[in-house]
Protein backbone atom coordinates (compact mmCIF):
# COMPACT_ATOMS: atom_id res chain seq x y z
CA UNK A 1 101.58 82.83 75.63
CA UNK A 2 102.11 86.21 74.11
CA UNK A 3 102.70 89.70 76.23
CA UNK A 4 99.09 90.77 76.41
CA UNK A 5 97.78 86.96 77.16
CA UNK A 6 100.64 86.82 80.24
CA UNK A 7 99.81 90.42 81.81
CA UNK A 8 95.64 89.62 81.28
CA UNK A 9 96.24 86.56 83.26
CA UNK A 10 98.63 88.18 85.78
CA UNK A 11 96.35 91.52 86.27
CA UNK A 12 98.78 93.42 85.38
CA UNK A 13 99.91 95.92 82.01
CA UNK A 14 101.50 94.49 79.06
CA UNK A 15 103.71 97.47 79.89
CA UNK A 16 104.75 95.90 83.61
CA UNK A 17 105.23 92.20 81.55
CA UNK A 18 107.78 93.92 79.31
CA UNK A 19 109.74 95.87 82.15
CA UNK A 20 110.31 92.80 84.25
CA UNK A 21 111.32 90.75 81.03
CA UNK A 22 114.06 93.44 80.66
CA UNK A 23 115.01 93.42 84.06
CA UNK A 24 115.17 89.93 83.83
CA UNK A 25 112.55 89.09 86.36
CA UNK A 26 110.70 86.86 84.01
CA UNK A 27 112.07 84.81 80.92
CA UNK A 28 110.62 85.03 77.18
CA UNK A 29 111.83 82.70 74.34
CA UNK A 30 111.16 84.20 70.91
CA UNK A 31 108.84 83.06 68.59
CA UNK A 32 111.38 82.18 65.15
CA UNK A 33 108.11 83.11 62.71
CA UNK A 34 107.23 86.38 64.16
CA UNK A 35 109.70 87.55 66.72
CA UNK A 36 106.98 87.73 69.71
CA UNK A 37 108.21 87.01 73.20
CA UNK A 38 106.74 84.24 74.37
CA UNK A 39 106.12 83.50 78.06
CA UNK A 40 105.39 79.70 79.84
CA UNK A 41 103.84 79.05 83.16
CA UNK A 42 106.95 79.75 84.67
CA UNK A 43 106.66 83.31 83.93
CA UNK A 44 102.77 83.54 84.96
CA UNK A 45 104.22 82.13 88.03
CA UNK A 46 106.97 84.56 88.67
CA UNK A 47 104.51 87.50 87.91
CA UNK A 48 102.51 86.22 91.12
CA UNK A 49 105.30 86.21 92.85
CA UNK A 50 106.87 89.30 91.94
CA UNK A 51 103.15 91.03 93.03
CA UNK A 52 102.76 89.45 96.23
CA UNK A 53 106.72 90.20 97.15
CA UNK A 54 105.95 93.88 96.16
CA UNK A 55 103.20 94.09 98.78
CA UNK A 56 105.00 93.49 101.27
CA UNK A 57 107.50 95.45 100.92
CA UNK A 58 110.21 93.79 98.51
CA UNK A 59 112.11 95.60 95.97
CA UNK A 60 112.52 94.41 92.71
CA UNK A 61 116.16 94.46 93.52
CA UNK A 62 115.64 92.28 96.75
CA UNK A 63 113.49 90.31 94.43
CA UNK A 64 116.09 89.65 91.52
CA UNK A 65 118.03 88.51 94.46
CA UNK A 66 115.05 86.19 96.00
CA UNK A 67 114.82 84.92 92.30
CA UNK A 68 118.45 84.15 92.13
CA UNK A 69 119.48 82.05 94.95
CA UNK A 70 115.91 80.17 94.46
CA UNK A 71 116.99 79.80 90.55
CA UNK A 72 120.38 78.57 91.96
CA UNK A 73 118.79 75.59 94.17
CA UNK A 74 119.24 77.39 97.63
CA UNK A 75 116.22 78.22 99.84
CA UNK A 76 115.47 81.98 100.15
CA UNK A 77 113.27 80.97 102.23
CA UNK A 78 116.32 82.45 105.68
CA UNK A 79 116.93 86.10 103.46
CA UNK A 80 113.44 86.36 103.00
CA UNK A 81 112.89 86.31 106.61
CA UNK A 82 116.01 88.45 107.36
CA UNK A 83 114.98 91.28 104.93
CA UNK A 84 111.77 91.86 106.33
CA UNK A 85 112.70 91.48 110.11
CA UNK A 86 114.65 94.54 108.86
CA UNK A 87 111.61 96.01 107.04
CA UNK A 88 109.19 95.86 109.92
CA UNK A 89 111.44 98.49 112.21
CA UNK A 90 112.15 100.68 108.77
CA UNK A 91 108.03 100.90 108.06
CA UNK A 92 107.23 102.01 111.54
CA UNK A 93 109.59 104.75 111.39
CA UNK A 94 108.58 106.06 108.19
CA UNK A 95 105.06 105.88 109.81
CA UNK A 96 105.87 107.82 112.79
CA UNK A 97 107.29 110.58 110.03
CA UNK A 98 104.45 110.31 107.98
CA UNK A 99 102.50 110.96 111.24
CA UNK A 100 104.61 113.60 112.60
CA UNK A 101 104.15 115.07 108.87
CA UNK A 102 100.68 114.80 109.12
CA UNK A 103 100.48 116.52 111.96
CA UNK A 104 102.20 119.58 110.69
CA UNK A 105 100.13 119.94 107.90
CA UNK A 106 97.13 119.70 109.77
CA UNK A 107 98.48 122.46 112.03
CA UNK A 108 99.48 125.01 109.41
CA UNK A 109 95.64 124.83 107.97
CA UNK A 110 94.51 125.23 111.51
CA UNK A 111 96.58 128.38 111.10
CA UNK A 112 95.75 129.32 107.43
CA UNK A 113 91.83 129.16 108.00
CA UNK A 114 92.13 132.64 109.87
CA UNK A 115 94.80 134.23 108.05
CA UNK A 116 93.99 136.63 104.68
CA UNK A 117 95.38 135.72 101.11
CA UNK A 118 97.99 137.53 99.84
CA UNK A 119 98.91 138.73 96.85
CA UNK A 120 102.44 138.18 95.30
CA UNK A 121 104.34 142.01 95.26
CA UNK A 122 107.69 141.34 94.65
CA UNK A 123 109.14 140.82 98.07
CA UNK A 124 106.49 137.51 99.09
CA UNK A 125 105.60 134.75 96.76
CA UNK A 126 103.21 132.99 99.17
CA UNK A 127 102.50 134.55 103.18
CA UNK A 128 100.61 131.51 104.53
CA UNK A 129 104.20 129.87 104.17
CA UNK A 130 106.48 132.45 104.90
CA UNK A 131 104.24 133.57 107.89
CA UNK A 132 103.82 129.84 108.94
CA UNK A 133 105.86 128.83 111.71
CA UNK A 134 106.48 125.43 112.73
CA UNK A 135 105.97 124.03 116.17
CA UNK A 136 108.65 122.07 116.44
């Protein structure tokens, strides 16, 4: 099947089918009459894959690598496992930030709601930052 028949089936852009070919996530053969990449089931397959690894977290990197030591007859089935043990920790910290984050913002418009706006004169660009202080 041809790049736009592959990403139609896969839900996803021609565009995404021709950045994982040249990443070498998926394989195309080329067709000797025209020069179109081609794609098999294979690759159809390895699109799925490559969406449902990417929702939960995977990299394409960590992906490549998933692909390789499957490709290679070993089970990834142990790194897999490993890499998101290791993910689990990493996205509830970034949570906690986002939250902590979150809360900031939602202080400073607390703030902001009673405060005038300024105008820029040469010595302030913006006072609802530069007046703003943080709580921390």
């Amino acid at each position: 099947m041809r790049v736009s028949e592959l990403a139609k089936k896969a839900s996803v852009t021609a565009e995404t089918v021709r950045h994982y070919t040249r990443l070498g996530l998926i394989d195309a053969k080329r067709d000797p009459n025209n020069g179109y990449q081609l794609y098999d089931n294979v690759g159809l397959q390895r699109l799925h894959f490559i969406r449902q690894a990417s929702e939960l977290g995977f990299s394409l990197k960590q992906i490549e690598e998933i692909f390789q030591q499957s490709d290679s007859g070993d089970s990834p089935c142990p790194m897999v496992r490993d890499l998101l043990q290791k993910k689990v920790p990493e996205t509830k910290l970034k949570i906690a930030q986002l939250q902590a984050h979150l809360v900031k913002m939602e202080d400073a418009l607390a703030v902001w709601e009673n405060m005038p706006n300024g105008a820029p004169d040469g010595h302030s660009i913006c006072c609802l930052i530069e007046e703003w202080e943080s709580t921390e």
